[in-house]
PDB file of N, CA and C in Angstrom:
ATOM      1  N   UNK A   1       1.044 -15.453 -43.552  1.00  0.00           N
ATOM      2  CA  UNK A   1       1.963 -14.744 -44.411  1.00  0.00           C
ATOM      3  C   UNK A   1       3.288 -14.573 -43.670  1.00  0.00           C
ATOM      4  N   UNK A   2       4.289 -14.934 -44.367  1.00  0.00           N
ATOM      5  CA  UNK A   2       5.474 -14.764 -43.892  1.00  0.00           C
ATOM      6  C   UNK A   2       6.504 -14.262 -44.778  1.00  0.00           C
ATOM      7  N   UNK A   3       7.466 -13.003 -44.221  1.00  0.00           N
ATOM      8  CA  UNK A   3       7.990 -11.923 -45.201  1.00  0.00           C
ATOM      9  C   UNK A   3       9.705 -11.832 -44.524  1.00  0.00           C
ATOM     10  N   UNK A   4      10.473 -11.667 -45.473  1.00  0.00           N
ATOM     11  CA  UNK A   4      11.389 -11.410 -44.737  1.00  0.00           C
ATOM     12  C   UNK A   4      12.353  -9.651 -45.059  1.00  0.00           C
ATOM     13  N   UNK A   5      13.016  -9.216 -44.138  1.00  0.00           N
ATOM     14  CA  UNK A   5      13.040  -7.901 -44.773  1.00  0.00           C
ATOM     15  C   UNK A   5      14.656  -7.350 -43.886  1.00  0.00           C
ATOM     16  N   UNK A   6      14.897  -6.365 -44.005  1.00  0.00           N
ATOM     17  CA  UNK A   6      15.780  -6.073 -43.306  1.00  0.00           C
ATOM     18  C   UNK A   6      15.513  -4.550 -42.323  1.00  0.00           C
ATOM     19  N   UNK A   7      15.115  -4.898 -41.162  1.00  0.00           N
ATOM     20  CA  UNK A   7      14.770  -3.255 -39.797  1.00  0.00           C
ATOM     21  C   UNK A   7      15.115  -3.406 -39.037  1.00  0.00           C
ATOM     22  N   UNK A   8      16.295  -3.983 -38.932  1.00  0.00           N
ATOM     23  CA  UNK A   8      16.772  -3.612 -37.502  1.00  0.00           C
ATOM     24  C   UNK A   8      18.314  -3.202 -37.697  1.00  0.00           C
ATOM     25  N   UNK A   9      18.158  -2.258 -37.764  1.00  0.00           N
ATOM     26  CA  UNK A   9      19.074  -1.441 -38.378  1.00  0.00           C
ATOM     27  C   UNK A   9      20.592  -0.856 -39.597  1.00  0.00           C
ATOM     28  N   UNK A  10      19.294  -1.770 -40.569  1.00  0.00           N
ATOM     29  CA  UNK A  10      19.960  -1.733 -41.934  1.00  0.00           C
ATOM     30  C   UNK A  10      21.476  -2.702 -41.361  1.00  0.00           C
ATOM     31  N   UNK A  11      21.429  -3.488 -40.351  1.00  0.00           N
ATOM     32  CA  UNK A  11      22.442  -4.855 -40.829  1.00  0.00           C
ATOM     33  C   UNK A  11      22.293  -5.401 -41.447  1.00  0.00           C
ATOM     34  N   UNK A  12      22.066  -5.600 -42.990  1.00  0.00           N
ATOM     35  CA  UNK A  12      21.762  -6.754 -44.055  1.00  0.00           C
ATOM     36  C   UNK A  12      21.286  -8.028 -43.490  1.00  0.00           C
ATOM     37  N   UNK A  13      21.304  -8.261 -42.722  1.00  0.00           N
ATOM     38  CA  UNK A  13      20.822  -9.744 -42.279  1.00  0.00           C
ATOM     39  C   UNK A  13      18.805  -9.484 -42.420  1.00  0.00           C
ATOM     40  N   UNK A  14      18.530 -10.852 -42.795  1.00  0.00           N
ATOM     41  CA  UNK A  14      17.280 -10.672 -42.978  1.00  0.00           C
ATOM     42  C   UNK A  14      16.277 -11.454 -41.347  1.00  0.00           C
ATOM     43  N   UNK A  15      15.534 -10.195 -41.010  1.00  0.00           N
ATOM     44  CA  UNK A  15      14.701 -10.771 -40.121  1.00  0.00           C
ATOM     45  C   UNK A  15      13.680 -11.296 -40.801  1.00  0.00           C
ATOM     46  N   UNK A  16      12.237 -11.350 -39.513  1.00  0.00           N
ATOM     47  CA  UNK A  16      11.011 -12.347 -40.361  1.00  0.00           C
ATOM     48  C   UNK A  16      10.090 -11.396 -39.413  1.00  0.00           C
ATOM     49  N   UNK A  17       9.005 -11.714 -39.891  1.00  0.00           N
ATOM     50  CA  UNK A  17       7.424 -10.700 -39.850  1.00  0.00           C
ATOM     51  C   UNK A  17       6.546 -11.863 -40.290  1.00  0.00           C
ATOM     52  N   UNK A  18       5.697 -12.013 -39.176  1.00  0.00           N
ATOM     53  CA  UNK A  18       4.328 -12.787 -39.432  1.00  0.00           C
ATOM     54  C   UNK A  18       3.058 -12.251 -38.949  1.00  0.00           C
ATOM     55  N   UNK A  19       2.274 -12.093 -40.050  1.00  0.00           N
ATOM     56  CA  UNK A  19       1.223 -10.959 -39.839  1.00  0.00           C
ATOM     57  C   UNK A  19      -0.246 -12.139 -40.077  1.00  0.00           C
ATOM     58  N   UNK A  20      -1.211 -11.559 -38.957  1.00  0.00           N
ATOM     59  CA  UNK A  20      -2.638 -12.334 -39.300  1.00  0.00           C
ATOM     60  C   UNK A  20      -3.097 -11.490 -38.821  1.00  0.00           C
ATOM     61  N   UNK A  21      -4.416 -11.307 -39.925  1.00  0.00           N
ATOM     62  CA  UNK A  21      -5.736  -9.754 -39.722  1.00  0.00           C
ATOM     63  C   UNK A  21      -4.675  -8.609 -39.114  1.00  0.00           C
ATOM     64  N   UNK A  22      -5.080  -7.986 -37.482  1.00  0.00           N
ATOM     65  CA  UNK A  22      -4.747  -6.606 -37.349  1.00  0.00           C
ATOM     66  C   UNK A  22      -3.640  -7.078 -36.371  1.00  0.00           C
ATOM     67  N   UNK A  23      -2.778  -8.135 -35.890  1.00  0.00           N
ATOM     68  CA  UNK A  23      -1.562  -8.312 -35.497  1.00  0.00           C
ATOM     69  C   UNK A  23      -0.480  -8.672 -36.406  1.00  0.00           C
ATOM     70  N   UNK A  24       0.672  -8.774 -35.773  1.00  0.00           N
ATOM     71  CA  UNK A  24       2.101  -9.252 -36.401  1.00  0.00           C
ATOM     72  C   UNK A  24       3.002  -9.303 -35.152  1.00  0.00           C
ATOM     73  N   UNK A  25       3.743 -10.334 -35.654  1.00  0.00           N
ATOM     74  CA  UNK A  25       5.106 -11.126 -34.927  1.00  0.00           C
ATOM     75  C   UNK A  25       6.189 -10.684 -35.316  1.00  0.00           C
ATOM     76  N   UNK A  26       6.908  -9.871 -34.807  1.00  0.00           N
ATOM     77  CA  UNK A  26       8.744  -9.373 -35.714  1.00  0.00           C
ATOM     78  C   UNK A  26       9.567 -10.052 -34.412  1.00  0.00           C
ATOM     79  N   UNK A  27      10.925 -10.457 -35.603  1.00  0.00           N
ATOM     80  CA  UNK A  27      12.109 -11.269 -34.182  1.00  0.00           C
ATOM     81  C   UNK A  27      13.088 -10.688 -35.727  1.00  0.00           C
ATOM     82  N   UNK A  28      13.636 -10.295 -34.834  1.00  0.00           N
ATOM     83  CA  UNK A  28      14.962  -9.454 -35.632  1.00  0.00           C
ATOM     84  C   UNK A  28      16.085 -10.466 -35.208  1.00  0.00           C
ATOM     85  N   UNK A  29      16.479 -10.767 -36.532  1.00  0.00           N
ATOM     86  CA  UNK A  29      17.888 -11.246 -36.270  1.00  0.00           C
ATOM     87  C   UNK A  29      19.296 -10.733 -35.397  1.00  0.00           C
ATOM     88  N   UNK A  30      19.711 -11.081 -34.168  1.00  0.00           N
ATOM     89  CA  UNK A  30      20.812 -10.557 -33.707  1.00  0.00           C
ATOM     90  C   UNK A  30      21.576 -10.381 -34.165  1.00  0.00           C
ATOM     91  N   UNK A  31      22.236  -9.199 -34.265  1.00  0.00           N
ATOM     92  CA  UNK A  31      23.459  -8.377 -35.183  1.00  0.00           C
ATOM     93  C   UNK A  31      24.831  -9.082 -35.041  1.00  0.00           C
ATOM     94  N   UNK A  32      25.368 -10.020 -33.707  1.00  0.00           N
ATOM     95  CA  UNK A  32      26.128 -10.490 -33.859  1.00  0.00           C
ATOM     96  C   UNK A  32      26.178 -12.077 -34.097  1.00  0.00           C
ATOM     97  N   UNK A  33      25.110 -12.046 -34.309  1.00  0.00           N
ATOM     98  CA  UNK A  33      24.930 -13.869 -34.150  1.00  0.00           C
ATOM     99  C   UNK A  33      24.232 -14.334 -35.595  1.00  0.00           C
ATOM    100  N   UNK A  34      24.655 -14.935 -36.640  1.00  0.00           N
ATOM    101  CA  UNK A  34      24.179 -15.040 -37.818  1.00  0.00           C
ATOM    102  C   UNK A  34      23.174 -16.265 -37.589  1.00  0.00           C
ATOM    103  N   UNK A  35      21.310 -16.546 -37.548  1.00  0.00           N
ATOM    104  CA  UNK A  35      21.033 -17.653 -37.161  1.00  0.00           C
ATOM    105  C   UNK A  35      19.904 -17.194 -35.846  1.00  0.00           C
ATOM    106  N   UNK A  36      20.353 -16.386 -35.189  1.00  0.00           N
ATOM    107  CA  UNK A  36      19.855 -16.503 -34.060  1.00  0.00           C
ATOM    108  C   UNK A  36      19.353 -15.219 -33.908  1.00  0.00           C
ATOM    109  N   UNK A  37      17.806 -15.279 -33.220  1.00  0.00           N
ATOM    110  CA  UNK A  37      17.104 -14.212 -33.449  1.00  0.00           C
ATOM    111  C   UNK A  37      16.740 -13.812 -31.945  1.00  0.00           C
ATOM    112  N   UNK A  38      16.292 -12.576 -32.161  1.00  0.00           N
ATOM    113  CA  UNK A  38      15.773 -12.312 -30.755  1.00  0.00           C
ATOM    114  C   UNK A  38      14.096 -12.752 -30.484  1.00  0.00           C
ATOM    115  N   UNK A  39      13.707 -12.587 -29.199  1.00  0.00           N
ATOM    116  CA  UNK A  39      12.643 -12.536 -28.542  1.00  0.00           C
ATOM    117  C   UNK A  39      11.583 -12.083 -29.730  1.00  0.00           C
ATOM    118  N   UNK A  40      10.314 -12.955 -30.081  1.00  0.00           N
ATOM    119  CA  UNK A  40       9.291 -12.503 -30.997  1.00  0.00           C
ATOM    120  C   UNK A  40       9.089 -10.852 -30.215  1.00  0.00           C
ATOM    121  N   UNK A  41       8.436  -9.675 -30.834  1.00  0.00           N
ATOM    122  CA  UNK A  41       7.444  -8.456 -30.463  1.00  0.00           C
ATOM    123  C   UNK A  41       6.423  -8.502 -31.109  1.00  0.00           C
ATOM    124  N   UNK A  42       5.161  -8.923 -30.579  1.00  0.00           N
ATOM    125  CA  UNK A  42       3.908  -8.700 -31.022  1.00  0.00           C
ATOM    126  C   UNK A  42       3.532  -7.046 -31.235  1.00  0.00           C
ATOM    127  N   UNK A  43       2.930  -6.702 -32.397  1.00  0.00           N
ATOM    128  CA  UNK A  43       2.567  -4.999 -32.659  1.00  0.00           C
ATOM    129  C   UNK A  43       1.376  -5.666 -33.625  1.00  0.00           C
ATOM    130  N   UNK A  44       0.832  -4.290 -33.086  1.00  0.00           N
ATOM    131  CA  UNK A  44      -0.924  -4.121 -33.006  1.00  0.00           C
ATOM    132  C   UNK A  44      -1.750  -4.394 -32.488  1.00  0.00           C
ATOM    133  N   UNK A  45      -3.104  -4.771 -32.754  1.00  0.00           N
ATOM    134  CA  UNK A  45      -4.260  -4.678 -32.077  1.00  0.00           C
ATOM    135  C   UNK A  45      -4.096  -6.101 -31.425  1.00  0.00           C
TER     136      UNK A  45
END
């Protein structure tokens, strides 16, 4: 599953979230760089 949304701090730019069972992958789009995302953060189990 792959979602896209905007949390990193209401900059309109859309990051991405990839979730399987009780993990997920977030890489927030860099605020000054349109394209280019940061470092994946794995959250959860």
């Amino acid at each position: 599953m792959q979602a896209g949304f905007d949390g990193h701090g209401g900059d309109g730019k859309p990051d991405i979230a990839v979730a399987d069972t009780s993990t997920a992958s977030i890489m927030f789009q860099s605020a000054g760089v349109a394209g280019s995302f940061l470092a994946p953060v794995q959250v959860g189990q």
